[in-house]
Protein backbone atom coordinates (compact mmCIF):
# COMPACT_ATOMS: atom_id res chain seq x y z
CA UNK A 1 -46.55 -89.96 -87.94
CA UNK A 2 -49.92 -88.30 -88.72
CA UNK A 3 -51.91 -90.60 -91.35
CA UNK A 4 -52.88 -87.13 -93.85
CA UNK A 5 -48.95 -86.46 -94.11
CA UNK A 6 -48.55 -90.27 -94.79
CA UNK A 7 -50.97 -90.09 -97.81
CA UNK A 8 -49.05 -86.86 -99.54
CA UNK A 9 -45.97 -88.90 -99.01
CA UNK A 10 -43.83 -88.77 -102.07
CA UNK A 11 -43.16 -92.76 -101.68
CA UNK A 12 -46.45 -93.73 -101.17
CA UNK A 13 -48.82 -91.00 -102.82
CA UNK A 14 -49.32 -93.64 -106.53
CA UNK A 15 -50.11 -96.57 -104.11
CA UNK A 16 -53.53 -97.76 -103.39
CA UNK A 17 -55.60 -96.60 -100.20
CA UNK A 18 -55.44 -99.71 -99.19
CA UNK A 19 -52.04 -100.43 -99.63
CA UNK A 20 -51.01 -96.91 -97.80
CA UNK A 21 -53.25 -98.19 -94.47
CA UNK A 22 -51.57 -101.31 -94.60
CA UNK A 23 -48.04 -99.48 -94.47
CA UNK A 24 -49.26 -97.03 -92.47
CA UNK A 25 -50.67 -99.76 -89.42
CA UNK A 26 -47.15 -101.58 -90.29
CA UNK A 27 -44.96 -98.38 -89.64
CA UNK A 28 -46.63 -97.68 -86.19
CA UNK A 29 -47.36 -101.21 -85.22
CA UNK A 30 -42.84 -101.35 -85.55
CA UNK A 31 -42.50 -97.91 -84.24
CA UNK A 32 -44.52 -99.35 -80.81
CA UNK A 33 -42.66 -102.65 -80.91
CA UNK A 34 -39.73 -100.51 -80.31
CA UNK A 35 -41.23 -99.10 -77.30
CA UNK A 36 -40.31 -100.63 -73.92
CA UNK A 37 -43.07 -100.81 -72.05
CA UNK A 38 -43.71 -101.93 -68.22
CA UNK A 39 -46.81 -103.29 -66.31
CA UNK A 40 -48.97 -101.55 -63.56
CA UNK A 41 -47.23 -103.72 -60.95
CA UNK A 42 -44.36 -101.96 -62.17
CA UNK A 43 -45.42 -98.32 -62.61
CA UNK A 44 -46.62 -98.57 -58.90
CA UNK A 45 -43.77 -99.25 -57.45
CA UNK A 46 -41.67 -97.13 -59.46
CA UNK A 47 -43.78 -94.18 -58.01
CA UNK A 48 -45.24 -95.18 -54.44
CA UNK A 49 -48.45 -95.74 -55.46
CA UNK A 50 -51.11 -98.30 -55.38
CA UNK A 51 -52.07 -100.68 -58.27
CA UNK A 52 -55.58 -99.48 -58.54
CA UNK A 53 -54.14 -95.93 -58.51
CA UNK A 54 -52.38 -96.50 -61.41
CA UNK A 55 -55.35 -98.67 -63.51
CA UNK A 56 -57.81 -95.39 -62.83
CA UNK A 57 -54.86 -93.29 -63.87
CA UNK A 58 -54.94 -95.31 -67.52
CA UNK A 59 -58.73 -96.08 -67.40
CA UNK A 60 -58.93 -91.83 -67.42
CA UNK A 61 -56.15 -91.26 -70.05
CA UNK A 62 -53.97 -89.34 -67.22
CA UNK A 63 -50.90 -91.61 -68.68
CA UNK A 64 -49.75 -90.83 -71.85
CA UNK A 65 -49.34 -94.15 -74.14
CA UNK A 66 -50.99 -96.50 -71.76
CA UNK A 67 -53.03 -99.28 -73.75
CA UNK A 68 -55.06 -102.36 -72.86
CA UNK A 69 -53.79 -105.95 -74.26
CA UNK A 70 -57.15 -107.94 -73.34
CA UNK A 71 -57.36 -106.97 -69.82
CA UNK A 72 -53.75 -105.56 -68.97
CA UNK A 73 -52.39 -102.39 -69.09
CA UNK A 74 -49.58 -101.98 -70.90
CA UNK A 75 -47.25 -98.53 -69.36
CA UNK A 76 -44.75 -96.68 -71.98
CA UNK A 77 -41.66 -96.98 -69.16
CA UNK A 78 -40.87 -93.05 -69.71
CA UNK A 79 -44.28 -92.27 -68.56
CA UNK A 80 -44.71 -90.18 -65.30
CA UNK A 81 -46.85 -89.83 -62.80
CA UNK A 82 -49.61 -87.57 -63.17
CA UNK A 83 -49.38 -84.20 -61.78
CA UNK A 84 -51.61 -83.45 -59.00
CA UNK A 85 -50.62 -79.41 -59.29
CA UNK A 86 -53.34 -76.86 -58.17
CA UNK A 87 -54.85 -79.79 -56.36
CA UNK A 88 -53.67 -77.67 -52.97
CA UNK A 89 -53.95 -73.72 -52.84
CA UNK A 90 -50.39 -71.87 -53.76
CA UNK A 91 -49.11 -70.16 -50.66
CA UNK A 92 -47.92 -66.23 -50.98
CA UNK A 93 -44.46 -67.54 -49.92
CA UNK A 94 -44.61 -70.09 -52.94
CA UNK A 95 -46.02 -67.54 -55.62
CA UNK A 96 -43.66 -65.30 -54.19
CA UNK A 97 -40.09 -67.30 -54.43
CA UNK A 98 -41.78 -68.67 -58.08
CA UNK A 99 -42.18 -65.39 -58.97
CA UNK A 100 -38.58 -64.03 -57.97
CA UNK A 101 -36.60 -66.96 -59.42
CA UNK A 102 -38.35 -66.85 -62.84
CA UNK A 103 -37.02 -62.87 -62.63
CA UNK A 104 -33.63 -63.98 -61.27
CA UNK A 105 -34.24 -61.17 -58.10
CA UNK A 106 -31.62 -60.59 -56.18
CA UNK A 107 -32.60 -59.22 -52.42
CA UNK A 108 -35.94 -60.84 -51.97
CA UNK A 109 -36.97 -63.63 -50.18
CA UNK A 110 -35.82 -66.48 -52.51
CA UNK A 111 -32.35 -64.94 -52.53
CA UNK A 112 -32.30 -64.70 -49.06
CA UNK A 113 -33.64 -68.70 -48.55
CA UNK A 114 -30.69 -70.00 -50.89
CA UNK A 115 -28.23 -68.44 -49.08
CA UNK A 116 -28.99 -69.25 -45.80
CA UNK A 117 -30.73 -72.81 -46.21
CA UNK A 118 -27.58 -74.34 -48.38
CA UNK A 119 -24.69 -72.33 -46.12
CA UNK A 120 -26.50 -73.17 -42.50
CA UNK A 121 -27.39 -77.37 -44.26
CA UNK A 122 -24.05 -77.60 -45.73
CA UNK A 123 -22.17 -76.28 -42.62
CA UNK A 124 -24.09 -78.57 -40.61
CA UNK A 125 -22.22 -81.46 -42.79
CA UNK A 126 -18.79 -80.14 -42.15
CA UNK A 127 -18.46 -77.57 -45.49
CA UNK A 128 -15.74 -75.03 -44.90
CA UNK A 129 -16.83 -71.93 -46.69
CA UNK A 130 -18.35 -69.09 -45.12
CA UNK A 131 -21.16 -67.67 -45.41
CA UNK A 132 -19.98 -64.73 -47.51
CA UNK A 133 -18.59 -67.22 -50.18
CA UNK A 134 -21.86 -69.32 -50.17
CA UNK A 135 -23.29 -65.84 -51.22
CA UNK A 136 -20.88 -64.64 -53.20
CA UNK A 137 -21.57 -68.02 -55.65
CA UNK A 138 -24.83 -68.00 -55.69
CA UNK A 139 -24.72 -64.22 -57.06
CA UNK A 140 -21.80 -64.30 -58.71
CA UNK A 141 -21.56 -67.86 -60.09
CA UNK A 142 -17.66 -67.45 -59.07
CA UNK A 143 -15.75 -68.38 -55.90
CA UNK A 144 -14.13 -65.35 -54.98
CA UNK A 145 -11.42 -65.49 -52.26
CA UNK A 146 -10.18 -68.97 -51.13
CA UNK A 147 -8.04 -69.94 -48.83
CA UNK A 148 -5.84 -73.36 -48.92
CA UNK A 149 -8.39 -75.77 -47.18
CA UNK A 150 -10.93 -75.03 -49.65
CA UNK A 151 -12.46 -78.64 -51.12
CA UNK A 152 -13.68 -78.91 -54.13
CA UNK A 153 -16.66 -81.05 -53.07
CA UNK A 154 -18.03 -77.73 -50.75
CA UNK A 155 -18.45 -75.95 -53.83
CA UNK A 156 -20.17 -78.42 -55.87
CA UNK A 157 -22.21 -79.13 -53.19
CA UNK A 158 -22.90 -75.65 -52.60
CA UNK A 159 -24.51 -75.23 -56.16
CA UNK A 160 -26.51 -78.31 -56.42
CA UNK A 161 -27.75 -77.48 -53.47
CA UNK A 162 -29.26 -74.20 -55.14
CA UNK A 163 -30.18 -76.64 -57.67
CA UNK A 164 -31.82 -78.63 -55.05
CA UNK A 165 -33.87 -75.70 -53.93
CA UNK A 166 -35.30 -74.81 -57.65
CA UNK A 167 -36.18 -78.32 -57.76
CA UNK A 168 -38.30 -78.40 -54.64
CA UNK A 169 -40.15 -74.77 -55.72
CA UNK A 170 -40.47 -76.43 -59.30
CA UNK A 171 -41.96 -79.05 -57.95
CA UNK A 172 -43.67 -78.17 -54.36
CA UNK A 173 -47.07 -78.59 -55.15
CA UNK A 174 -46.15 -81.98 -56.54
CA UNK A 175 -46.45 -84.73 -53.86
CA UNK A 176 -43.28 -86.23 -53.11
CA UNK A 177 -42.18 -89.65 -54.41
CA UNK A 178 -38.89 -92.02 -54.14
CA UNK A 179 -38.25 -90.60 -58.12
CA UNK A 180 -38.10 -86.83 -56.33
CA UNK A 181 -36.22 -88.15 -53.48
CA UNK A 182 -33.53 -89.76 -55.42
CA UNK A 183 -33.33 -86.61 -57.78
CA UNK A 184 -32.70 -84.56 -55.08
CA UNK A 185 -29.55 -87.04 -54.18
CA UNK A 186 -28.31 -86.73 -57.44
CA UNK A 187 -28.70 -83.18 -57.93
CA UNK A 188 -26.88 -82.93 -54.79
CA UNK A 189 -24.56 -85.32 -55.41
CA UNK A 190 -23.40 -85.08 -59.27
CA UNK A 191 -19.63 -84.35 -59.64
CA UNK A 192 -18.71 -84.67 -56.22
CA UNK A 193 -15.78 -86.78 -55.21
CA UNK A 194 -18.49 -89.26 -53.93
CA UNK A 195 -20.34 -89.50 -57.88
CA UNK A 196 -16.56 -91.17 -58.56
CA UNK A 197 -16.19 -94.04 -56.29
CA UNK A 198 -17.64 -97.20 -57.21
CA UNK A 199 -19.87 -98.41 -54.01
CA UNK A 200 -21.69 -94.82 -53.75
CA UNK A 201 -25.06 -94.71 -55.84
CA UNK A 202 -25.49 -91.22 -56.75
CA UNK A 203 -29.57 -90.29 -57.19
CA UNK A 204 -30.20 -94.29 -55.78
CA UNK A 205 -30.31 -95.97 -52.40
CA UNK A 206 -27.33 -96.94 -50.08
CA UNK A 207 -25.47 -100.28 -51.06
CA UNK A 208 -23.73 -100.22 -47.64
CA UNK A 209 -24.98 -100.56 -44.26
CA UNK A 210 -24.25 -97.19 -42.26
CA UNK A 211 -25.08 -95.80 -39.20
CA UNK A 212 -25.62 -92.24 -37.60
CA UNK A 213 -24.40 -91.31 -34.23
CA UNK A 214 -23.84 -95.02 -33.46
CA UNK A 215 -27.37 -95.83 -33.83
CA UNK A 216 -28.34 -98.56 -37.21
CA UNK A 217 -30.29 -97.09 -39.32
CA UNK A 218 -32.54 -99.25 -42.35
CA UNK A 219 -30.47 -102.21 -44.09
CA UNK A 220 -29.91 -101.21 -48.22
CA UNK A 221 -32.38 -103.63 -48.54
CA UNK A 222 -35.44 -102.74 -46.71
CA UNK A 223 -35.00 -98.43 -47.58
CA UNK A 224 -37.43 -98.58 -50.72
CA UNK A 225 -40.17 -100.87 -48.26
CA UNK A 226 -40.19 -98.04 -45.21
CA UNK A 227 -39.86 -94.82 -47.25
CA UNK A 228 -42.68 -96.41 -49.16
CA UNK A 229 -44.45 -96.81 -46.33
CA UNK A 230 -43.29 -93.64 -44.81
CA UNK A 231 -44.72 -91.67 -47.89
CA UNK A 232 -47.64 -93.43 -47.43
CA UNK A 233 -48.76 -92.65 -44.22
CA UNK A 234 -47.49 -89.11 -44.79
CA UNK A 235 -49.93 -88.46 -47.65
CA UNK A 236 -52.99 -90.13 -45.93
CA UNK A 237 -52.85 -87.13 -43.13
CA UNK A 238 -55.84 -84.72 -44.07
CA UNK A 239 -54.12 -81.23 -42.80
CA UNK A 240 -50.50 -81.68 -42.27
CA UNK A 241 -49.49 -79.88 -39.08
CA UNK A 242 -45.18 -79.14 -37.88
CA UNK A 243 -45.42 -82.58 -35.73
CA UNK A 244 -46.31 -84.66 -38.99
CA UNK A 245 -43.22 -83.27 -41.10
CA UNK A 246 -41.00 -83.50 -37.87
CA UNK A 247 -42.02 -86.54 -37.21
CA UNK A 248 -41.50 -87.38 -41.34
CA UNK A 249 -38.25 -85.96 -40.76
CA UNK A 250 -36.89 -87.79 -37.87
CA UNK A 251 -38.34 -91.22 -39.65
CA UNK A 252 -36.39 -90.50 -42.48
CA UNK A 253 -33.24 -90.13 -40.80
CA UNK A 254 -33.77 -93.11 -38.99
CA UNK A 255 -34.24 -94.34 -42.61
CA UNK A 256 -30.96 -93.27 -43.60
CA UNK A 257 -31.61 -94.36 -47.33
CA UNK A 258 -28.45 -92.67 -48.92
CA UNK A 259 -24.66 -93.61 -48.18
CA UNK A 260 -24.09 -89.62 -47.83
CA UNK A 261 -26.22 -86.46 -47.98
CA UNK A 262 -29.20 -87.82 -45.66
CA UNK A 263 -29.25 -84.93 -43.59
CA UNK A 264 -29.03 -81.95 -46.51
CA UNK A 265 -31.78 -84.23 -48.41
CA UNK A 266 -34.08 -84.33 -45.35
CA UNK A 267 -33.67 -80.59 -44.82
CA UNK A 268 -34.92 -79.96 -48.45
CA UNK A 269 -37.85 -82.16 -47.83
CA UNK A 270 -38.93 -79.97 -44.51
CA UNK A 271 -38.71 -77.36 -47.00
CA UNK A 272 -40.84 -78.87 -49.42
CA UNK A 273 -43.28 -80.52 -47.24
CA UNK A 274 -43.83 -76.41 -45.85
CA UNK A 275 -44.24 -74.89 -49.33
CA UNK A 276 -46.60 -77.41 -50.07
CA UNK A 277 -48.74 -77.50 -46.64
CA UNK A 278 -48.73 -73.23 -46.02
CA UNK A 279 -46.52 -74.07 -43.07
CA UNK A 280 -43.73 -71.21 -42.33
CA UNK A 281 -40.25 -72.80 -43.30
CA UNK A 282 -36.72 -72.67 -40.86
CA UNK A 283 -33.78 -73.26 -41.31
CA UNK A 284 -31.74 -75.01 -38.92
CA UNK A 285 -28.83 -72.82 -37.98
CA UNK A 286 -25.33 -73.32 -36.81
CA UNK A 287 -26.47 -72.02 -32.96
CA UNK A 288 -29.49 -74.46 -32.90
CA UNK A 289 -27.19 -77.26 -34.48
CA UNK A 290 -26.75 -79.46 -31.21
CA UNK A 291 -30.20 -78.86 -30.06
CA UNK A 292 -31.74 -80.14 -33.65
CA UNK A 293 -29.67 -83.12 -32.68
CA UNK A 294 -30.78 -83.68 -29.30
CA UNK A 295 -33.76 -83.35 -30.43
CA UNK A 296 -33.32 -86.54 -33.72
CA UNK A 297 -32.05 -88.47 -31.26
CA UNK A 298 -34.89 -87.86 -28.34
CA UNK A 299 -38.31 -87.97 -30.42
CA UNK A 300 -40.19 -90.44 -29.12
CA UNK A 301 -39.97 -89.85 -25.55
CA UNK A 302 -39.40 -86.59 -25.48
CA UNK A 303 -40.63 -84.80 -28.89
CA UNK A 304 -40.44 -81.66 -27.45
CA UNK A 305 -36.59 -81.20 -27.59
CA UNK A 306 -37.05 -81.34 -31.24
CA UNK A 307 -40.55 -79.46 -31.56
CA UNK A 308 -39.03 -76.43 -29.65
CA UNK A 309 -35.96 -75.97 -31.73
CA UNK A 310 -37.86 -76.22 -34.42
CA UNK A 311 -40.34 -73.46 -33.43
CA UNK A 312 -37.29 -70.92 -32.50
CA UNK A 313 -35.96 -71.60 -36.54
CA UNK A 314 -39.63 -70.97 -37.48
CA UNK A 315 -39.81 -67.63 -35.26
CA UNK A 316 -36.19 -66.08 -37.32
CA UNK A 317 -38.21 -67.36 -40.46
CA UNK A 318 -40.98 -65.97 -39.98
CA UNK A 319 -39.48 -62.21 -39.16
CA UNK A 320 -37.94 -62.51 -42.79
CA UNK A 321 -41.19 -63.16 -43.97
CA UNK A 322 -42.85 -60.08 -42.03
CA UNK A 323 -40.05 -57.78 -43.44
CA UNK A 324 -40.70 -59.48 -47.43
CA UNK A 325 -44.11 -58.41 -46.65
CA UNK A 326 -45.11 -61.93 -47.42
């Protein structure tokens, strides 16, 4: 409510100037009354962040609402983290996919990336369309032919996980926090058979203890502590190089921090954690499928199981990129 429009106010325009303050400091003392509001301890951990991260963020005005009571901040609890775009350079391949989805291109690189980095994840995960009617969605926003094993959950999957990918080139200069993490799950997840059953948190940690080829992975209760700490340590490395997001990824699944959809979310991530660092994306494909798990399963002692596949996705990348021109 600006004050001038207050004054010309048809209720209040015969009333004193002193009287119209008075309302006026009422109306907006109520209106922020109404406002929930949360503390720095709060905001921190909402975002992976430190305390005094958060205390410069309001001391500089980067928080929109934030005000002091004596010597506390007091956080609107819609407020979000600042942005820390343009911070890091734009890569060609990120201008380039920015620039083709805003134009909805079909044949360029971003169409090409959708296609092959939600058919090859989602196969990976046991989805039974093919390739052609991965495609033939994404273009047409149709099905096409089916056949009688079709599920309903492959397609839904299938197009949040184009969803997934707008997200991540949205947002790929952002740094990445548990709030992106668990929007990815819930793009990815939302009306699936999984969004209907009562135990599964869609877009929020597991509630369940699970495992992954036999191995545990993090109790329900200790996910938010290690992919805190995992983000952490992540953003403290000056130049990220292919071992630090490999070695992200492979923490992650160890992590395990959703009931379902671990794999397909850490995928994204590798994609994100490229467009953000310059490094040429893969895609893990159907042929280097057992590899990429030999290779989860032997970092640590032998990293290079896992480096190598890696490399070979980055080499069939990296020839799309050379005939883009990118």
């Amino acid at each position: 409510m600006a004050l001038r429009t207050f004054f010309v106010n048809s209720s209040t325009k015969n009333l004193p100037v002193s009287a119209k303050i008075i309302i006026f400091v009422a109306k907006i003392t109520t209106k922020l009354a109404d406002m929930e509001y949360i503390s720095v301890v709060k905001f921190a951990e909402k975002y992976g962040v430190s305390e005094r991260t958060v205390r410069n963020y309001c001391a500089e005005n980067k928080i929109d609402g934030a005000f002091l009571t004596g010597k506390t901040w007091n956080i609107p609890a819609d407020a979000v983290l600042p942005s820390k775009k343009n911070k890091a350079r734009i890569s060609p391949l990120l201008q380039r996919m920015r620039q083709e989805k805003e134009a909805h291109l079909k044949g360029g690189i971003y169409h090409r990336t959708q296609i092959d980095l939600t058919y090859n994840s989602n196969h990976i995960e046991g989805s039974r369309l093919s390739k052609e009617q991965t495609r033939f969605i994404f273009e047409t926003n149709t099905l096409g032919i089916t056949s009688e094993d079709t599920r309903i959950d492959d397609i839904m999957e299938t197009v949040n996980h184009f969803r997934c990918i707008d997200y991540i080139i949205d947002h790929a200069t952002d740094q990445i926090t548990e709030i992106h993490i668990k929007q990815l799950h819930k793009i990815l997840k939302t009306n699936t058979s999984d969004s209907q059953k009562s135990w599964f948190a869609v877009g929020d940690y597991k509630r369940l203890a699970n495992e992954v080829g036999g191995e545990e992975t993090a109790r329900p209760e200790d996910v938010h502590k290690r992919l805190k700490s995992l983000l952490s340590k992540y953003y403290k490395i000056k130049t990220v190089t292919l071992e630090n997001i490999l070695e992200f990824h492979v923490e992650f699944e160890r992590i395990h921090p959703f009931q379902d959809g671990n794999g397909r979310i850490g995928r994204l991530l590798i994609l994100w954690q490229c467009l953000q660092s310059g490094i040429v994306p893969f895609i893990i494909t159907e042929e280097l499928r057992l590899f990429y798990y030999r290779g989860l399963q032997n970092w640590g002692h032998t990293n290079g199981y896992l480096t190598d596949t890696c490399l070979s996705a980055q080499d069939n990348y990296q020839a799309l990129l050379d005939y883009f021109g990118i």
